[in-house]
C-alpha atoms as a PDB file:
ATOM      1  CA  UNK A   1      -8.753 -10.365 -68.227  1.00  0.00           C
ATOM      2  CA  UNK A   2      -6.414 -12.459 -66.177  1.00  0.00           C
ATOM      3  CA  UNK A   3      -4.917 -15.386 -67.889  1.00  0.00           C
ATOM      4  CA  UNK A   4      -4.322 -18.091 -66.078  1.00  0.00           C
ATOM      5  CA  UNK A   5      -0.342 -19.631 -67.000  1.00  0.00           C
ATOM      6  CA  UNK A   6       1.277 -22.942 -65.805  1.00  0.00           C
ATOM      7  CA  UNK A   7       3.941 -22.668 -63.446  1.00  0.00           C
ATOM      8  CA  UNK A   8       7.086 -22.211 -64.933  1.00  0.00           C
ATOM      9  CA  UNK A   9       8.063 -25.747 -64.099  1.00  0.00           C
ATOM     10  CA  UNK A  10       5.587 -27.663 -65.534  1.00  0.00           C
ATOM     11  CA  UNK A  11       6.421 -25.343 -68.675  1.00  0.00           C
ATOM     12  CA  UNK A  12       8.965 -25.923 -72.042  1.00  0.00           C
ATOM     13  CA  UNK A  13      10.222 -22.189 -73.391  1.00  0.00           C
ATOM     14  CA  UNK A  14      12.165 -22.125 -76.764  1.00  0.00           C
ATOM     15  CA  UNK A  15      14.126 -19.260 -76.306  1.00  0.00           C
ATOM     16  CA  UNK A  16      15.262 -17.901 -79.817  1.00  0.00           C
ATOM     17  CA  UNK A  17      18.634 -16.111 -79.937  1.00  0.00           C
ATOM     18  CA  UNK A  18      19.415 -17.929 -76.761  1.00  0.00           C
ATOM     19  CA  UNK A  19      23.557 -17.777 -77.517  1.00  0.00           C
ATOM     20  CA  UNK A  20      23.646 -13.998 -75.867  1.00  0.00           C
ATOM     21  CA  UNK A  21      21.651 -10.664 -74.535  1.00  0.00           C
ATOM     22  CA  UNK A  22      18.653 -10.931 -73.279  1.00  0.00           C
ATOM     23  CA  UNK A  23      17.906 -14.408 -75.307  1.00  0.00           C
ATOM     24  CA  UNK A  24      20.590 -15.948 -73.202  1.00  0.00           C
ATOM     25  CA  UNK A  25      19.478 -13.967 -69.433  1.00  0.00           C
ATOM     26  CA  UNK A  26      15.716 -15.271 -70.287  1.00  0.00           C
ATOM     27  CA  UNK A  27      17.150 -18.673 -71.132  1.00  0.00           C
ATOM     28  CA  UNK A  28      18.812 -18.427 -67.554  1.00  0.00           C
ATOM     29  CA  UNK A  29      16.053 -16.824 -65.375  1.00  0.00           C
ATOM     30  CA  UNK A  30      13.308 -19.343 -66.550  1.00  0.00           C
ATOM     31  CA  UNK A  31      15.936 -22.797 -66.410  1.00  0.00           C
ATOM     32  CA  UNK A  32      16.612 -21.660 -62.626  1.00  0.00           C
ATOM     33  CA  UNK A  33      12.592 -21.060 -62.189  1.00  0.00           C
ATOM     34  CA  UNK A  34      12.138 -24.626 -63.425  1.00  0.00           C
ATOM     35  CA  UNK A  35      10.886 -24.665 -66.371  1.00  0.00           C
ATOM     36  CA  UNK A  36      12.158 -26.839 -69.468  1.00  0.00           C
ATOM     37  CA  UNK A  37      14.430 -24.642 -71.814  1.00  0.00           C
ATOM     38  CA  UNK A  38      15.300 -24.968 -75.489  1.00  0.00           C
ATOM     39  CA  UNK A  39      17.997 -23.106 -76.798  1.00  0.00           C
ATOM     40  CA  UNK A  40      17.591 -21.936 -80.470  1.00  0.00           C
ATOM     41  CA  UNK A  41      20.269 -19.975 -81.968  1.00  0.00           C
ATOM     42  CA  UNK A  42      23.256 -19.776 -84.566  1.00  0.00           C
ATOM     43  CA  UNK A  43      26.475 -20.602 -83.224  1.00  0.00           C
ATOM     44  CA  UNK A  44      26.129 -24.424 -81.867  1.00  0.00           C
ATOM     45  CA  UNK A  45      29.542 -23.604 -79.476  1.00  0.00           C
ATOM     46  CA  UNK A  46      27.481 -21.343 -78.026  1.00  0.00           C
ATOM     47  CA  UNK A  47      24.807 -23.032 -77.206  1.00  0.00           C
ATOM     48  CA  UNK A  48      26.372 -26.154 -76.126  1.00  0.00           C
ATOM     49  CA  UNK A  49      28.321 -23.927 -73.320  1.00  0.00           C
ATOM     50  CA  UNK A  50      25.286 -22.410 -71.755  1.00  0.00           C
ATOM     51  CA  UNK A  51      23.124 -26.301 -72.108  1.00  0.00           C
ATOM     52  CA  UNK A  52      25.971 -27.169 -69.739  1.00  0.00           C
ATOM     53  CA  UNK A  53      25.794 -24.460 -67.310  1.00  0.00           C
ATOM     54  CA  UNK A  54      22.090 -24.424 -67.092  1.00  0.00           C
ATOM     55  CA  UNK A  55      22.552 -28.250 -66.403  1.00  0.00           C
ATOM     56  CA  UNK A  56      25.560 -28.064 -63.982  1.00  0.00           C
ATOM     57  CA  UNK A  57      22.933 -25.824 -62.025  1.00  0.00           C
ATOM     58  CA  UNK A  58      20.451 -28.343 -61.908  1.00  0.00           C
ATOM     59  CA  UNK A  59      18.127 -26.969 -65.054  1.00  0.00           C
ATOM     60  CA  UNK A  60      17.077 -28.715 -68.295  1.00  0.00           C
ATOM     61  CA  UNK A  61      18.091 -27.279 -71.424  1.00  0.00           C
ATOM     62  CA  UNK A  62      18.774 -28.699 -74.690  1.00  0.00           C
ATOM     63  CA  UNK A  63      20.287 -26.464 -77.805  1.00  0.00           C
ATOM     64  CA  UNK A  64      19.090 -26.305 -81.315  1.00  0.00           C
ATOM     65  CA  UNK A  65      21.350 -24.854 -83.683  1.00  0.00           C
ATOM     66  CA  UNK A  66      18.973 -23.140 -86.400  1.00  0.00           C
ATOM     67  CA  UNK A  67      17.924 -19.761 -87.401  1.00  0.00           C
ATOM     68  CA  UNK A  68      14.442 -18.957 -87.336  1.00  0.00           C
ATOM     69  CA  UNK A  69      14.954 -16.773 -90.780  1.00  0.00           C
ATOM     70  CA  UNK A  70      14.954 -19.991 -92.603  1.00  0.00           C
ATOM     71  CA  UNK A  71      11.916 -21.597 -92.914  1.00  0.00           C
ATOM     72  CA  UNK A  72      13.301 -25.004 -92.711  1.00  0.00           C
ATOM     73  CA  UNK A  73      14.725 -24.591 -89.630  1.00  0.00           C
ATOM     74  CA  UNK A  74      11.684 -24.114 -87.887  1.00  0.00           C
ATOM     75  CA  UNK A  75       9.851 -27.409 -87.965  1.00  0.00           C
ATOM     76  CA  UNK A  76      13.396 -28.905 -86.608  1.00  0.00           C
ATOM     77  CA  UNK A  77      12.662 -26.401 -83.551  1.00  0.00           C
ATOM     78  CA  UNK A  78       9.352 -27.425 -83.082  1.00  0.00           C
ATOM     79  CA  UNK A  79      10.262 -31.209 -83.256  1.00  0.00           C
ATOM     80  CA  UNK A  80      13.429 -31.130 -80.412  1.00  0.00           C
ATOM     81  CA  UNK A  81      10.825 -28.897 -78.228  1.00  0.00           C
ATOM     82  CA  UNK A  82       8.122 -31.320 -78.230  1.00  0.00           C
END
């Protein structure tokens, strides 16, 4: 079955544990493809640094300190995304 996705620019990703790894390379990869990226993750510092570079490159990002372990947290996500 072949799925049919958006293009990655006319896309928003929420990329939990965006602050490092392979949260923060996926972040990246899709910002430079196009697409809208939001940051979710722990340490705010963090996050703020890599919103910048993503934007100094041209991308859209915004950060959302949270962690998705807390159930709170998650409609907070879900708000800054939309």
């Amino acid at each position: 079955m072949k799925m049919n996705l958006k293009p990655l620019r006319d896309q928003v990703i929420v990329v939990t544990g965006a602050g490092s790894g392979i949260g923060a390379a996926t972040a990246k990869m899709a910002a430079d493809r196009g697409a809208k990226v939001v940051l979710v993750g722990r340490q705010e510092d963090t996050l703020m640094r890599l919103v910048e570079e993503i934007v100094h490159a041209g991308g859209s990002a915004i950060s959302v300190p949270a962690d998705v372990g807390v159930q709170d947290d998650h409609a907070r996500i879900l708000e800054r995304a939309i």
